[in-house]
N, C-alpha and C. Protein backbone atom coordinates (compact mmCIF):
# COMPACT_ATOMS: atom_id res chain seq x y z
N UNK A 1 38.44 -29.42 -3.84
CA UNK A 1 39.18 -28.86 -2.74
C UNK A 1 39.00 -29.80 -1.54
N UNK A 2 40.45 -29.92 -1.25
CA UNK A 2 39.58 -30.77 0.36
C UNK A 2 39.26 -30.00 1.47
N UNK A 3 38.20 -30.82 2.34
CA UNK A 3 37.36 -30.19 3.20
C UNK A 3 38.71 -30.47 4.41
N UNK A 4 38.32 -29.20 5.72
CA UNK A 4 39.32 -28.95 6.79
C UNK A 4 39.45 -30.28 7.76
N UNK A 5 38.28 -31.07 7.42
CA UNK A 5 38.49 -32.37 8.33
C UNK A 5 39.32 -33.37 7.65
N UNK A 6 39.78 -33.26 6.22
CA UNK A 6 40.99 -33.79 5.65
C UNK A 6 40.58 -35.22 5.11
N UNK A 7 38.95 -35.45 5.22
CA UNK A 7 38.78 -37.09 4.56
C UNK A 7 37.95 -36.94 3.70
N UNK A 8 37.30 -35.49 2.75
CA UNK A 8 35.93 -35.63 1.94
C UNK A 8 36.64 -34.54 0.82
N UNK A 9 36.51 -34.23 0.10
CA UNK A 9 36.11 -33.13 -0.91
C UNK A 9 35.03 -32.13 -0.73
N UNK A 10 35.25 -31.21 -1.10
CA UNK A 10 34.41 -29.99 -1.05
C UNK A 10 34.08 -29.52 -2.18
N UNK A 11 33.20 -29.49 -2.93
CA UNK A 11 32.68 -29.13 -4.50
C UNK A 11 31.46 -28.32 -4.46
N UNK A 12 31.31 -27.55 -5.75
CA UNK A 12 30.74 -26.65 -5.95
C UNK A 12 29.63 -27.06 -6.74
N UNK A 13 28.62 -26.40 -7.32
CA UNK A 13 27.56 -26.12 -8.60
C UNK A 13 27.99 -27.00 -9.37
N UNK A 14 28.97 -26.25 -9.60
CA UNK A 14 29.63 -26.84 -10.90
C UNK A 14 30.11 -27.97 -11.40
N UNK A 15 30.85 -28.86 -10.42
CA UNK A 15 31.29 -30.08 -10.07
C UNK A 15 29.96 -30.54 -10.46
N UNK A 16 29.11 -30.49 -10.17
CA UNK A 16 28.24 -31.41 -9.43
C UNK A 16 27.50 -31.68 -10.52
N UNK A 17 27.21 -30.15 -11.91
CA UNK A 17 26.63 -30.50 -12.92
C UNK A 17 27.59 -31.31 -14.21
N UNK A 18 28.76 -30.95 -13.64
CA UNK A 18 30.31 -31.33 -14.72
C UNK A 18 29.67 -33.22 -14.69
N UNK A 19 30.09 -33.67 -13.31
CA UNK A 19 29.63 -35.04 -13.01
C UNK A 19 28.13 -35.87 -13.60
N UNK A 20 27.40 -34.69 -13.19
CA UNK A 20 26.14 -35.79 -13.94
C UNK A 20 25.91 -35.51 -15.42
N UNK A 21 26.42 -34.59 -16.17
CA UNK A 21 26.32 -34.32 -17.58
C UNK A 21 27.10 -35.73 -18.13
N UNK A 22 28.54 -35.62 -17.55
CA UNK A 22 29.95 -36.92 -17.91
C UNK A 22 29.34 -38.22 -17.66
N UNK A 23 28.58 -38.33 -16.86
CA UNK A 23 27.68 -39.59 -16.11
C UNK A 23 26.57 -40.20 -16.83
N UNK A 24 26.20 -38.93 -17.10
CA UNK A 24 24.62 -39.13 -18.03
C UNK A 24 23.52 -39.33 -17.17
N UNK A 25 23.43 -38.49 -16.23
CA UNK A 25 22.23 -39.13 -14.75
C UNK A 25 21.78 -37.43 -14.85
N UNK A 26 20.36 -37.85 -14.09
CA UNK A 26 19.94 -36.77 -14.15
C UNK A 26 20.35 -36.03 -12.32
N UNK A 27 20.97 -37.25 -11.20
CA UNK A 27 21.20 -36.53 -10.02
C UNK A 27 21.94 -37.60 -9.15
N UNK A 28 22.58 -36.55 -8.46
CA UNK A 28 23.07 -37.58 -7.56
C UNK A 28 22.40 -37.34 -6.04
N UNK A 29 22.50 -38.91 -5.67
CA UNK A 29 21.77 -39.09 -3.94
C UNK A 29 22.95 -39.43 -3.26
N UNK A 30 23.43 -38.79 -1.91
CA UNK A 30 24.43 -38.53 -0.89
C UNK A 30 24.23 -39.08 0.32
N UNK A 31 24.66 -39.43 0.57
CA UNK A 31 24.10 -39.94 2.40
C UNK A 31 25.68 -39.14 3.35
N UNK A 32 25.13 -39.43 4.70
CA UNK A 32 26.46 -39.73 5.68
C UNK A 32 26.72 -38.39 6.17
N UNK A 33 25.98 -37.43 6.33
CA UNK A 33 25.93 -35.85 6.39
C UNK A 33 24.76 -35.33 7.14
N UNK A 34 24.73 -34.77 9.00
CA UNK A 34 23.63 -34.20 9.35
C UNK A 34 23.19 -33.34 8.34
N UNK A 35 21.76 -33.44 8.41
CA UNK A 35 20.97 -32.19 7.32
C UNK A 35 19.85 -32.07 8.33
N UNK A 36 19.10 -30.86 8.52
CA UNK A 36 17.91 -30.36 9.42
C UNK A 36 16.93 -31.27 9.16
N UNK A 37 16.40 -31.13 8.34
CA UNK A 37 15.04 -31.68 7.93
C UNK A 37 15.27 -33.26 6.91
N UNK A 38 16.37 -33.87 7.52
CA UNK A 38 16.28 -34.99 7.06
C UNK A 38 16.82 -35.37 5.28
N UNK A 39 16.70 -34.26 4.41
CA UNK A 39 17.18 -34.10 3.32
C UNK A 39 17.50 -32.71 2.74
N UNK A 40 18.50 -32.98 1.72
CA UNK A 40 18.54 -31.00 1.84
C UNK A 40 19.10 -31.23 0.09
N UNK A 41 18.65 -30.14 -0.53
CA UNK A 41 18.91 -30.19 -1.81
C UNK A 41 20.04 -29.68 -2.31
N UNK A 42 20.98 -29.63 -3.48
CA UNK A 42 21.71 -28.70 -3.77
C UNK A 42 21.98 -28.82 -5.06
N UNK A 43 22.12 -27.70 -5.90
CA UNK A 43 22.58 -27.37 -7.45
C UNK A 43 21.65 -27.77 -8.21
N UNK A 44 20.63 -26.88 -7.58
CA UNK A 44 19.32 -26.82 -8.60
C UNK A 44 18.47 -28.05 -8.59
N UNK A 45 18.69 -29.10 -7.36
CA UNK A 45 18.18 -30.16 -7.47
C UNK A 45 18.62 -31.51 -8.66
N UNK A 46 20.03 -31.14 -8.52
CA UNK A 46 20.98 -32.39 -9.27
C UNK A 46 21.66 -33.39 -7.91
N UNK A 47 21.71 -32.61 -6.92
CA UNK A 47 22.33 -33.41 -5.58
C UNK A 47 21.03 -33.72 -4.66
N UNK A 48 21.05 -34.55 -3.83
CA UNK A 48 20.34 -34.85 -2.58
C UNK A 48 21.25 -35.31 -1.83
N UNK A 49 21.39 -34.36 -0.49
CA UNK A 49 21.86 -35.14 0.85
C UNK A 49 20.34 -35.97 1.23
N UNK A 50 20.77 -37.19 1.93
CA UNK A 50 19.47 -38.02 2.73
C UNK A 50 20.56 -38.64 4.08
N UNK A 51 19.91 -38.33 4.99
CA UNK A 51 20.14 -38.69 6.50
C UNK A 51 18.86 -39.52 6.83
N UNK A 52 18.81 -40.43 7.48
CA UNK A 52 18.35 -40.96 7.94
C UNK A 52 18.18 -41.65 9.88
N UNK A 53 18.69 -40.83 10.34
CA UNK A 53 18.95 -40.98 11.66
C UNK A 53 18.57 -39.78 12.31
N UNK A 54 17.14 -39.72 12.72
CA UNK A 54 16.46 -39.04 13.38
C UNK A 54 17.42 -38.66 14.82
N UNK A 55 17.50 -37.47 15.31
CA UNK A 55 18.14 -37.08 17.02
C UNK A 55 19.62 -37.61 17.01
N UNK A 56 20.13 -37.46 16.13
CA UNK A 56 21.44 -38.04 15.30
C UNK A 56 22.49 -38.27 16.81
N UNK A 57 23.00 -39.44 17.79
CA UNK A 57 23.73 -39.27 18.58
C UNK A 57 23.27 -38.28 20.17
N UNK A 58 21.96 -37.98 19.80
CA UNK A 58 21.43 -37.00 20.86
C UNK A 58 21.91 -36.03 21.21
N UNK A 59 22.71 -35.73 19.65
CA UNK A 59 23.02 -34.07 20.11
C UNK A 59 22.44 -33.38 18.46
N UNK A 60 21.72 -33.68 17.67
CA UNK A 60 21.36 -32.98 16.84
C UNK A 60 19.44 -33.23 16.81
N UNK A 61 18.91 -31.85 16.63
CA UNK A 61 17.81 -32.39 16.87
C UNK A 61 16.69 -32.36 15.02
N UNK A 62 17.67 -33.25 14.73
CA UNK A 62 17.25 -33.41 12.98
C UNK A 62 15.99 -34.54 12.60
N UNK A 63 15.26 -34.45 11.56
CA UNK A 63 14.33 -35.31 10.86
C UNK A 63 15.17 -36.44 10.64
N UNK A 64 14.52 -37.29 10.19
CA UNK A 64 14.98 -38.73 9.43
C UNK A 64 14.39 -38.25 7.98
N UNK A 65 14.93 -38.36 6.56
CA UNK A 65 14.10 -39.17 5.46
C UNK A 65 14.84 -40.54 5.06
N UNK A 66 13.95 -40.69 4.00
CA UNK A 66 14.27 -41.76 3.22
C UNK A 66 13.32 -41.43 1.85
N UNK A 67 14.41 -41.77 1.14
CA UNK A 67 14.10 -41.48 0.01
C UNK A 67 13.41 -42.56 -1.03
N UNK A 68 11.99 -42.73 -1.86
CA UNK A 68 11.51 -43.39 -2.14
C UNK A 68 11.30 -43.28 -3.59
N UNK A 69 11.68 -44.20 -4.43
CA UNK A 69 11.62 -44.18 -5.96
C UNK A 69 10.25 -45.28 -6.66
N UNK A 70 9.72 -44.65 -7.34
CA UNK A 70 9.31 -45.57 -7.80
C UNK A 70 9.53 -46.21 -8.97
N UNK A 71 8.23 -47.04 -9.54
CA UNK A 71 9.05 -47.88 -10.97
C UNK A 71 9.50 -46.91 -12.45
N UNK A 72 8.16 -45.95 -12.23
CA UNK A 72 8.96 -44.99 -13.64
C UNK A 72 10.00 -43.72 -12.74
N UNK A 73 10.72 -43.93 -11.76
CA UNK A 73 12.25 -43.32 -11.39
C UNK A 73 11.57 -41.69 -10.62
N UNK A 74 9.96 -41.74 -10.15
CA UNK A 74 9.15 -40.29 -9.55
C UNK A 74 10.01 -40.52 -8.25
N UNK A 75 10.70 -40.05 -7.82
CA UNK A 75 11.36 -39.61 -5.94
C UNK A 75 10.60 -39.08 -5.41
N UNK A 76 10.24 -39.50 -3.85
CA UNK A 76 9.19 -39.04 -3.02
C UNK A 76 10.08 -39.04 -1.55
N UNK A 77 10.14 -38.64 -0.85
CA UNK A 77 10.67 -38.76 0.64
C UNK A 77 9.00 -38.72 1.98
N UNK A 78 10.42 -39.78 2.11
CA UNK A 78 9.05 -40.17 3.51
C UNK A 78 9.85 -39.64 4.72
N UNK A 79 9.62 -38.70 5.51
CA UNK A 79 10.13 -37.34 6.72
C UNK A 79 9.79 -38.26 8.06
N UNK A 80 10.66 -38.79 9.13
CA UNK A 80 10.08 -38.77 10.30
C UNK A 80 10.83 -37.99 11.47
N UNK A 81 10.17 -37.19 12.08
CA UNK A 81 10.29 -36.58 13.32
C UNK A 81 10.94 -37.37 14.42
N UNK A 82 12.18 -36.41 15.25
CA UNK A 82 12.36 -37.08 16.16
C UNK A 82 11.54 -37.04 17.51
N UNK A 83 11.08 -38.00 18.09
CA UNK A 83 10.47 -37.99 19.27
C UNK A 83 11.00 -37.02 20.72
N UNK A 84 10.13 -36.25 21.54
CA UNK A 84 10.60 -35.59 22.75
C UNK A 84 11.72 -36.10 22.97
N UNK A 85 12.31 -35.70 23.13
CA UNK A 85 13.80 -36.38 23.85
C UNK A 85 14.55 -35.35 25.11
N UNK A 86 13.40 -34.74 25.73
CA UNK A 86 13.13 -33.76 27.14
C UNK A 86 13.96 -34.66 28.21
N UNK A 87 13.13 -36.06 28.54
CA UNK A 87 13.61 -36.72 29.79
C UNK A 87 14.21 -37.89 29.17
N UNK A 88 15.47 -37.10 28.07
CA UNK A 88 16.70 -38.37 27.88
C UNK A 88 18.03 -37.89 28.11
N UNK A 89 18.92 -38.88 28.32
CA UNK A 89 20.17 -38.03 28.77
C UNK A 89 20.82 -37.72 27.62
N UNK A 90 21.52 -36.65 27.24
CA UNK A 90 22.01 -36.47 26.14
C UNK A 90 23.81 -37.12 25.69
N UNK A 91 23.54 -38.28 25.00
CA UNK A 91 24.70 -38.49 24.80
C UNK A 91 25.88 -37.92 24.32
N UNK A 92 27.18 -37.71 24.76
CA UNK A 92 28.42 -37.12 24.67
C UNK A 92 28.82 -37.68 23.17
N UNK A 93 28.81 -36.70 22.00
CA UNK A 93 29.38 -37.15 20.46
C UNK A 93 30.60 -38.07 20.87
N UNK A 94 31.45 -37.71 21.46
CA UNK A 94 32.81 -38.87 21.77
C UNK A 94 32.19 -40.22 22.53
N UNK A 95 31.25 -40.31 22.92
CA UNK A 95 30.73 -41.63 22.94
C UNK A 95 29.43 -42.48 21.99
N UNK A 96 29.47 -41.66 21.12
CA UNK A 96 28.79 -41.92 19.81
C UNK A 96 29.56 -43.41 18.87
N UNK A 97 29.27 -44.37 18.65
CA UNK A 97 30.13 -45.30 17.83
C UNK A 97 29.14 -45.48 16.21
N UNK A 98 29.93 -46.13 15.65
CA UNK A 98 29.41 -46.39 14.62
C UNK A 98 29.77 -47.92 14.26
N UNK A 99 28.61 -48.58 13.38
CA UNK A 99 29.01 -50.45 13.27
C UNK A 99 28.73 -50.06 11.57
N UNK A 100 29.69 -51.19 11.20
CA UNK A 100 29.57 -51.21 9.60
C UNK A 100 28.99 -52.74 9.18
N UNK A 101 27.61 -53.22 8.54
CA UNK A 101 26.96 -53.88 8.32
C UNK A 101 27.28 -54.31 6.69
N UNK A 102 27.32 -55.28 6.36
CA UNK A 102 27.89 -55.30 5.11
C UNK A 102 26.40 -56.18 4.35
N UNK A 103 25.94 -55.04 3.31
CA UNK A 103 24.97 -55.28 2.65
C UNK A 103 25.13 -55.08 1.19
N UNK A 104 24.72 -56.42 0.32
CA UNK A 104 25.39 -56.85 -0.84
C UNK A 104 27.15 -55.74 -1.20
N UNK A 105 26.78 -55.25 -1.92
CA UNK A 105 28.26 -54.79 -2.49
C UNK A 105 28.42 -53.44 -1.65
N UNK A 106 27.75 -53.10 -0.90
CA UNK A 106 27.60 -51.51 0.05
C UNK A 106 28.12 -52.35 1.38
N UNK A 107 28.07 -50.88 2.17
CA UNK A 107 28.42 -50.82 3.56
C UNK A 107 26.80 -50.12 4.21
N UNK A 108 26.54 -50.38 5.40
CA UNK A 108 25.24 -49.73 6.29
C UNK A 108 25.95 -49.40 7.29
N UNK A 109 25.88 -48.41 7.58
CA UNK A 109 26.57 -47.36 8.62
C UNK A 109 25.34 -46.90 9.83
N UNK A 110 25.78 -47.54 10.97
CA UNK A 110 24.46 -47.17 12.09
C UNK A 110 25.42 -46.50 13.23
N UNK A 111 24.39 -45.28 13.60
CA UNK A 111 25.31 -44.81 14.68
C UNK A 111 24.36 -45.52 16.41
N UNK A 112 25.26 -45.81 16.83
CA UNK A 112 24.68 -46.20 18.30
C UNK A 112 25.68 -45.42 19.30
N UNK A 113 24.79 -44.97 20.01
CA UNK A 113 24.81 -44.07 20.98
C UNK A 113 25.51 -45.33 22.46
């Protein structure tokens, strides 16, 4: 289904186990999505959202993770807190930008305020 902002899909449970059964993976990892605490699980732990941008634009007051694999494929997340941000000015989302960094065959997406 598409989502009301008209550029993502919206999927369910189901999707999500349809995909990694057809795939043969045991999960999929998501980026590009505020989440509270920096990562957020879904469908029984077949999906991971991961954010990584702690105080996201200075209007969300969210964790950072990052997600850490090791050599036999154990996932661990490393959580960082955003710092006081009491005596900062809070930046306006419409003056939020984003730069696209081109790293091997991916894109790196940084938001600067």
């Amino acid at each position: 289904m598409e989502s009301p902002r008209g550029v993502s899909n919206i999927f369910g449970e189901d999707a999500v186990n349809e995909f990694c059964e057809n795939m043969g993976i045991d999960m999929v990892v998501r980026a590009h999505q505020v989440v509270q605490d920096g990562y957020e699980f879904f469908a029984r732990r077949r999906l991971v959202t991961i954010f990584s941008a702690p105080f996201y634009c200075g209007q969300f007051d969210n964790a950072a993770a990052m997600l850490v694999v090791d050599g036999s494929l154990q996932c661990s997340f490393r959580i960082r807190r955003p710092v006081d941000h009491a005596w900062t000015k809070r930046t306006p989302r419409s003056k939020c930008h984003s730069i696209f960094l081109p790293f091997s065959n991916h894109q790196l997406t940084m938001a600067i305020p």
